[in-house]
Protein backbone atom coordinates (compact mmCIF):
# COMPACT_ATOMS: atom_id res chain seq x y z
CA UNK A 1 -63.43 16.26 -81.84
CA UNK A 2 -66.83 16.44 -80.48
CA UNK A 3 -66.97 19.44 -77.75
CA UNK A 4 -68.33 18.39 -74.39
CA UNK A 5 -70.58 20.25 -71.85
CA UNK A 6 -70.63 19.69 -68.56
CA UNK A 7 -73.71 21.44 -66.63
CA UNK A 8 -72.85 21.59 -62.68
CA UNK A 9 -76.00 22.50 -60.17
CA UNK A 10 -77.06 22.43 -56.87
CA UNK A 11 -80.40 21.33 -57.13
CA UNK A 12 -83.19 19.53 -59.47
CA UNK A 13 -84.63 22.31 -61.91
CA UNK A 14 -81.68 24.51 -61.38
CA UNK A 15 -79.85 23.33 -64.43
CA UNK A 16 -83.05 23.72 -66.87
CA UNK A 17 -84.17 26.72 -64.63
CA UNK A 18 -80.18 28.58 -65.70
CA UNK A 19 -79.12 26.62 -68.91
CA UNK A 20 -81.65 24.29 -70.54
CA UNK A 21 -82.61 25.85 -73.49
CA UNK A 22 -78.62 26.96 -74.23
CA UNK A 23 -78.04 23.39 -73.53
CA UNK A 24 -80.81 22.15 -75.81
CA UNK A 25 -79.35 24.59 -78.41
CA UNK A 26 -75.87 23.43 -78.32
CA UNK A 27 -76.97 19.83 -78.61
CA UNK A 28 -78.89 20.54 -81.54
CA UNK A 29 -75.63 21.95 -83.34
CA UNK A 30 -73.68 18.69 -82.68
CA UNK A 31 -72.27 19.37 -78.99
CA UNK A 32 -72.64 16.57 -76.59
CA UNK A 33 -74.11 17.33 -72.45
CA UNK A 34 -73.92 16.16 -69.53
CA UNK A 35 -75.14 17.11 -65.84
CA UNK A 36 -74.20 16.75 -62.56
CA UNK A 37 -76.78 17.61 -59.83
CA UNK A 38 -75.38 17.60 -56.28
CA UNK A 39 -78.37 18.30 -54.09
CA UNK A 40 -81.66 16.52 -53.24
CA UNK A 41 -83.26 19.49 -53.01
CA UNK A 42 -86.56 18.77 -51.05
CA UNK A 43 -86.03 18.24 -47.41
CA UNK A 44 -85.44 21.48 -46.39
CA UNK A 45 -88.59 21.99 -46.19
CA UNK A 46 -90.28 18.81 -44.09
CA UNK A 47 -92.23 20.41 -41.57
CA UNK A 48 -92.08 16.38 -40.11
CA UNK A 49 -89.26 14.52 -40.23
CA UNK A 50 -90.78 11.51 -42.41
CA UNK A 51 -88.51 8.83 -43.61
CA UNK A 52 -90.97 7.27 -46.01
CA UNK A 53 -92.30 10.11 -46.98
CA UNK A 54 -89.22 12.29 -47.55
CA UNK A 55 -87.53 9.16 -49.83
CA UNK A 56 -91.17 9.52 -51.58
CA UNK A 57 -89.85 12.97 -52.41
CA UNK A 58 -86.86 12.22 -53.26
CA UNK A 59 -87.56 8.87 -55.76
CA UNK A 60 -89.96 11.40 -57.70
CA UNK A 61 -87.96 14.41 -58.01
CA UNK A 62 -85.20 12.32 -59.55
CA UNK A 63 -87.78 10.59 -61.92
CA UNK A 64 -88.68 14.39 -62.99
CA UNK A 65 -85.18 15.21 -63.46
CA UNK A 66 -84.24 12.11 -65.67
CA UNK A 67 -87.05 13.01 -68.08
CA UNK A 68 -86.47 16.94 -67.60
CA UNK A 69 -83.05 16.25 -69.04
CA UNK A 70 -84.01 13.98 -71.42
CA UNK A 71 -85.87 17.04 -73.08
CA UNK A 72 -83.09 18.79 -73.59
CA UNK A 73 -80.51 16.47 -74.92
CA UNK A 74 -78.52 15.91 -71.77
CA UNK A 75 -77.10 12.23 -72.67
CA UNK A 76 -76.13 11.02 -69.27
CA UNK A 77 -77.21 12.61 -65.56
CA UNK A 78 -75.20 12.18 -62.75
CA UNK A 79 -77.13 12.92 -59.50
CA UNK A 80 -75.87 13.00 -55.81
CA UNK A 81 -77.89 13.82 -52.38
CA UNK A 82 -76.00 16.24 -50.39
CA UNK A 83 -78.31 17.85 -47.90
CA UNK A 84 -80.91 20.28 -49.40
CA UNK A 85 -80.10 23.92 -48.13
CA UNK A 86 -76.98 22.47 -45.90
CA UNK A 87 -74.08 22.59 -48.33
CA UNK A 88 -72.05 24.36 -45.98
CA UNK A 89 -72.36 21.28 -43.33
CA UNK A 90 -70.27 19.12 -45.78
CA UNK A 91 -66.69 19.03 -46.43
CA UNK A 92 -65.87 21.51 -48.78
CA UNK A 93 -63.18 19.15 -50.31
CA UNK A 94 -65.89 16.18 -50.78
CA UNK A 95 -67.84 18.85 -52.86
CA UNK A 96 -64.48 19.81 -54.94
CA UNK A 97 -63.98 15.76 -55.56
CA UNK A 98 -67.08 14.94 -56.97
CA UNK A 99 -67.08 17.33 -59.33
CA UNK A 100 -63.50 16.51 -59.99
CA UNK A 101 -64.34 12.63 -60.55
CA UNK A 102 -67.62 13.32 -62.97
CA UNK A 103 -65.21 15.97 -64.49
CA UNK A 104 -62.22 13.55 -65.08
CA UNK A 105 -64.25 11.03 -66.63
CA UNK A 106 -66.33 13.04 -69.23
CA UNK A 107 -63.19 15.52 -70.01
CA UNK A 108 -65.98 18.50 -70.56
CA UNK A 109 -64.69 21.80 -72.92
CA UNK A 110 -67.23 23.79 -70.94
CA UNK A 111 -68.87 23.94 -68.10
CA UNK A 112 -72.03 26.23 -66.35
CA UNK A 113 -72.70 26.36 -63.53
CA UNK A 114 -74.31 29.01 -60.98
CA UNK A 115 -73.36 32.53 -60.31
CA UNK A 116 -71.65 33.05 -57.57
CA UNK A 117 -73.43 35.87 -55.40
CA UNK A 118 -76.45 34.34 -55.52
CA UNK A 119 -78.28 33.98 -52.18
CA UNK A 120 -78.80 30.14 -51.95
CA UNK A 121 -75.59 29.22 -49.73
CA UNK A 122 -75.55 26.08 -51.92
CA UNK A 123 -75.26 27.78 -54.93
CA UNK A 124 -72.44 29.76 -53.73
CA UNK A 125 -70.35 26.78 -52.61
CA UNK A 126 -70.96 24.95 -55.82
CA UNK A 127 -69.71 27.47 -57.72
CA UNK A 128 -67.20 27.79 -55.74
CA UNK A 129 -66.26 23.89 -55.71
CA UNK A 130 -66.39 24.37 -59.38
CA UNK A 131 -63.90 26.39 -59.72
CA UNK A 132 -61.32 24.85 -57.29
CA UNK A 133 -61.92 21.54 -59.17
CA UNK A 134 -61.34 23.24 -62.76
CA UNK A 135 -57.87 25.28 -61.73
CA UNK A 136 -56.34 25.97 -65.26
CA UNK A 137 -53.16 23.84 -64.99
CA UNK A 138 -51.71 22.61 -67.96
CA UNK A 139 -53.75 19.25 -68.67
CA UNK A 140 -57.58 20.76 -67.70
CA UNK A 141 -60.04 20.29 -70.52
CA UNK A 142 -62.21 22.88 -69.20
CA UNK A 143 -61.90 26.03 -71.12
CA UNK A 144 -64.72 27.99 -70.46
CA UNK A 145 -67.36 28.43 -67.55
CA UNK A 146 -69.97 30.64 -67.40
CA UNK A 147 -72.22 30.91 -64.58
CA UNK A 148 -75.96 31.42 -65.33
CA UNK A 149 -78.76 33.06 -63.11
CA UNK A 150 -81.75 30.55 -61.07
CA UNK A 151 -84.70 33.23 -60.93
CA UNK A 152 -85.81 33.44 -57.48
CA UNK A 153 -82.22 33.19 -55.76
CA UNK A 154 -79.78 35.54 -57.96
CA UNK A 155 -81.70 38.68 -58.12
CA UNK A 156 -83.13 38.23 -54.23
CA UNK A 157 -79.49 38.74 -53.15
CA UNK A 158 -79.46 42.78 -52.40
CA UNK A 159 -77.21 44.51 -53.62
CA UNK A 160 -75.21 41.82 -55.14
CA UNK A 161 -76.43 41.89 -58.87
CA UNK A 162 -76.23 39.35 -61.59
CA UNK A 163 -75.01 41.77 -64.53
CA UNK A 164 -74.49 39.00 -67.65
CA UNK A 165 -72.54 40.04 -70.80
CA UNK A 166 -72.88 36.53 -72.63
CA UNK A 167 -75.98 35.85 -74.17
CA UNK A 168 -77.79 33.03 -75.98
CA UNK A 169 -80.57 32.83 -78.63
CA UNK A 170 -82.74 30.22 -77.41
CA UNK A 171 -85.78 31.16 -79.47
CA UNK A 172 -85.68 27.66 -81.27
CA UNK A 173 -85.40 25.89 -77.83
CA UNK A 174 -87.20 27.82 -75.41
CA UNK A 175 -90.62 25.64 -75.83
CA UNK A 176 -88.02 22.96 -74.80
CA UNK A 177 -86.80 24.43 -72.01
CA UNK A 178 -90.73 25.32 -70.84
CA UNK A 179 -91.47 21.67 -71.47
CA UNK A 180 -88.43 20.53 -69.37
CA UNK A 181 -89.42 22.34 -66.34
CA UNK A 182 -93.36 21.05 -66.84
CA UNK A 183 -91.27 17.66 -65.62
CA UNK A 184 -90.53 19.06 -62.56
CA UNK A 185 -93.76 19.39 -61.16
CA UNK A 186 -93.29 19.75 -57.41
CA UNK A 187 -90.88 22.55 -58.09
CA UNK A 188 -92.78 24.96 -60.55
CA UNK A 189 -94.98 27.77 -58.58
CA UNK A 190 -97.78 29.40 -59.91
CA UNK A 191 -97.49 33.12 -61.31
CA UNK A 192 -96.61 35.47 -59.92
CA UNK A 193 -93.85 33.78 -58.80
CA UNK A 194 -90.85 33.99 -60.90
CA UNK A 195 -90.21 30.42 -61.18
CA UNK A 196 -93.50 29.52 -62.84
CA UNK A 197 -93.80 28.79 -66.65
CA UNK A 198 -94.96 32.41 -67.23
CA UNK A 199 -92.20 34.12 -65.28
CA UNK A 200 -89.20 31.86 -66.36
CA UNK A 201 -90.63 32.75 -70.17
CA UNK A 202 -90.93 36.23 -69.28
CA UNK A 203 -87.33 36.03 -67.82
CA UNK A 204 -86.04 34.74 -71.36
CA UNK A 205 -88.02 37.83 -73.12
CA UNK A 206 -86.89 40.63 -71.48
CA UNK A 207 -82.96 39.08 -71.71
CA UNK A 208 -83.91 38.69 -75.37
CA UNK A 209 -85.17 42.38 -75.41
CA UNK A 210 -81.97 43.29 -73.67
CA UNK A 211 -79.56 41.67 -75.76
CA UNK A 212 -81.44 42.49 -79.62
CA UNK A 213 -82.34 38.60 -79.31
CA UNK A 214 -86.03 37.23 -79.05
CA UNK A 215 -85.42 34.76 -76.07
CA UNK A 216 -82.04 34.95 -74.33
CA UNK A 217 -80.59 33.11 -71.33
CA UNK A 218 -77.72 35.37 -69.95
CA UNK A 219 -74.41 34.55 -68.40
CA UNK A 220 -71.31 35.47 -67.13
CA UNK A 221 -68.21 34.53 -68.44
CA UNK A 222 -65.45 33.28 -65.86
CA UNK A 223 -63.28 31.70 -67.35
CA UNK A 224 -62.60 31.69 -71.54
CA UNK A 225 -59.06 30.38 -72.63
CA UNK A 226 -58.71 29.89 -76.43
């Protein structure tokens, strides 16, 4: 049986920003992935509250994440517009049950997702909606979850600290992961920033230096039942 992978983020460019060359990786060796983005992730920052202009936003960033995903292998996107930045103004339980429903239907073996200290608030909730809708009773499919870091929100969390002790060889997929984020061109920064090209590809060198490996994305395990 084919294994299924189910990414889970908050926001457009998190899920290539945490997992995308792992992803890209894993569908190379036969594994089939999906993802489920839950946020709209722009209009926390209109300075003006623009209707046209905000759905503007909106229609492009989820043109950039179709073809972002694309890139990597992801063979179907699910994407939802909960309020950017204002996770915890939703019912917790509306969170859990869309994960639940996108869960039940593609029956994923593993899931990542984000870490849960980090210090976007809607990070933390979907991580923790995550793991409410993948309890391990008797019938779950989901057997592991890892949670993976989004530069520029898990290590700005003092003193919480994202301290991995999985790690992945991405050194055949990281010019696909760098080429999946080029998609998202409203959300890349220029260096020094650490979510520009050069700093995410830095990011993946010094995990690879860390871990023996030449470019790494790092994880923590949460849940591993075999």
């Amino acid at each position: 049986m084919q294994k299924k992978i189910l990414i889970v983020a908050a926001h457009p460019d998190d899920e290539i920003l945490g997992c995308g060359g792992t992803v890209a990786r894993l569908v190379k060796e036969g594994f089939s992935a999906y993802c489920l983005i839950l946020g709209e992730g722009v209009t926390s920052r209109d300075k003006q509250r623009d209707p046209k202009r905000r759905q503007k936003m909106l229609n492009n960033l989820k043109k950039h994440a179709h073809k972002a995903n694309r890139i990597i292998g992801v063979k179907k996107l699910f994407m939802y517009d909960l309020p950017d930045n204002r996770f915890d103004s939703v019912q917790f339980l509306d969170i859990v049950k869309i994960i639940e429903s996108i869960k039940n239907s593609i029956k994923p073996h593993i899931i990542f997702t984000h870490h849960s200290k980090d210090l976007n608030i809607d990070h933390q909730i979907t991580y923790k909606a995550v793991i409410t809708a993948t309890r391990p009773l008797v019938k779950e499919t989901v057997k592991e979850i890892y949670s993976f870091e989004v530069i520029s929100s898990s290590e700005w969390n003092f003193p919480e600290v994202f301290s991995p002790a999985v790690f992945f060889n991405i050194s055949d997929t990281i010019g696909l992961k760098l080429k999946a984020l080029k998609e998202y061109k409203s959300e890349i920064k220029t260096w020094p920033h650490p979510r520009s090209l050069r700093g995410v590809k830095i990011c993946a060198e010094l995990w690879g230096m860390k871990s023996g490996l030449g470019f790494a994305e790092a994880f923590k395990c949460v849940r591993y039942m075999k």
